[in-house]
Protein backbone atom coordinates (compact mmCIF):
# COMPACT_ATOMS: atom_id res chain seq x y z
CA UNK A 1 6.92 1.59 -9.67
CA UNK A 2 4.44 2.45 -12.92
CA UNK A 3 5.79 -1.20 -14.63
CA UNK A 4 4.26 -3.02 -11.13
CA UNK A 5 0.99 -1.90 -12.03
CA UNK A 6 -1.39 -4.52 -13.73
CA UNK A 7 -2.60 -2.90 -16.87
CA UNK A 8 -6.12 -2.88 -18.15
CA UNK A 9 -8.90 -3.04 -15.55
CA UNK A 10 -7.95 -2.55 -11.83
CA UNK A 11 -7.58 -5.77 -9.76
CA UNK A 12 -6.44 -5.46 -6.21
CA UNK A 13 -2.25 -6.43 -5.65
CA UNK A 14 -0.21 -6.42 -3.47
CA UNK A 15 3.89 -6.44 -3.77
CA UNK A 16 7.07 -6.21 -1.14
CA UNK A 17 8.55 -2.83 -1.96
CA UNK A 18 12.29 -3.61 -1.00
CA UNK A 19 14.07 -0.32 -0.86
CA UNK A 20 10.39 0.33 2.14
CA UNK A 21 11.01 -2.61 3.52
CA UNK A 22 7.60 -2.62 3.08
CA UNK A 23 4.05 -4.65 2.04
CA UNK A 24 2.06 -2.15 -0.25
CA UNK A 25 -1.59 -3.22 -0.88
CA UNK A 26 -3.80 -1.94 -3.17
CA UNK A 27 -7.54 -2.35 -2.51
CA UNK A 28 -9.07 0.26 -5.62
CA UNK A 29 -7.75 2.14 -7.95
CA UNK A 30 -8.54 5.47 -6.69
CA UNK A 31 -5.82 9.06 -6.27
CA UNK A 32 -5.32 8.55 -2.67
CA UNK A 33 -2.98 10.18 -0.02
CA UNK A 34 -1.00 8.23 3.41
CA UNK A 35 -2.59 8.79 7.05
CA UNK A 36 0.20 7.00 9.08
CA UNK A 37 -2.11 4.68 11.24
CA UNK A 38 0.91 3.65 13.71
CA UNK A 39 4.76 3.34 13.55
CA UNK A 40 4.11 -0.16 11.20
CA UNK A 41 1.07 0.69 9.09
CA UNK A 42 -0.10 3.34 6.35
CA UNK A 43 -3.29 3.54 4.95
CA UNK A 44 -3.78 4.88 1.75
CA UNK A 45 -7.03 6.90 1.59
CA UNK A 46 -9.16 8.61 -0.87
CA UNK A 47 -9.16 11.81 -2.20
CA UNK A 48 -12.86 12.28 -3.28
CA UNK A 49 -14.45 10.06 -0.23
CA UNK A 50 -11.67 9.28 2.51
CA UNK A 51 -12.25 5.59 1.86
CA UNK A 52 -9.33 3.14 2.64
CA UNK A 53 -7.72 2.28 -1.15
CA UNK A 54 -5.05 0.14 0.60
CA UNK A 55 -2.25 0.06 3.32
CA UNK A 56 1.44 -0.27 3.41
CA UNK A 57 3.13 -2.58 6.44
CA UNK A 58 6.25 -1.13 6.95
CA UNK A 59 9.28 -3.29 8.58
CA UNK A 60 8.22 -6.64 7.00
CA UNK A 61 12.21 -8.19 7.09
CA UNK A 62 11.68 -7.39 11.25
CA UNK A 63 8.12 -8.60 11.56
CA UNK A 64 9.70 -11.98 10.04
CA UNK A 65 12.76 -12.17 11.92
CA UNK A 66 12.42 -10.89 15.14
């Protein structure tokens, strides 16, 4: 996962993580942990402040294809 990171300054990204099936988006470049916000959607949240750093949409392939 370290090689999908831009290098230099932070921009936000996003990617498909295929062995998740999942969307991972990164909002800020921050040490964050997961809060599960329902059975489809993570957010990733801040250590320091508890501010949303980005989100992971699990079950893309389904959301697709019902």
């Amino acid at each position: 996962m370290i090689k999908l990171v831009p290098s230099g300054c932070f921009q936000p990204y996003a990617y498909y993580n295929e062995d998740m099936d999942a969307l991972q988006v990164y909002f800020k470049d921050s040490s964050s942990y997961t809060k599960p916000l329902n059975q489809n959607v993570e957010l990733h949240l801040s250590h320091e402040s508890d501010e949303i750093t980005g989100a992971t949409i699990l079950g893309i392939k389904k959301l697709i294809n019902p």
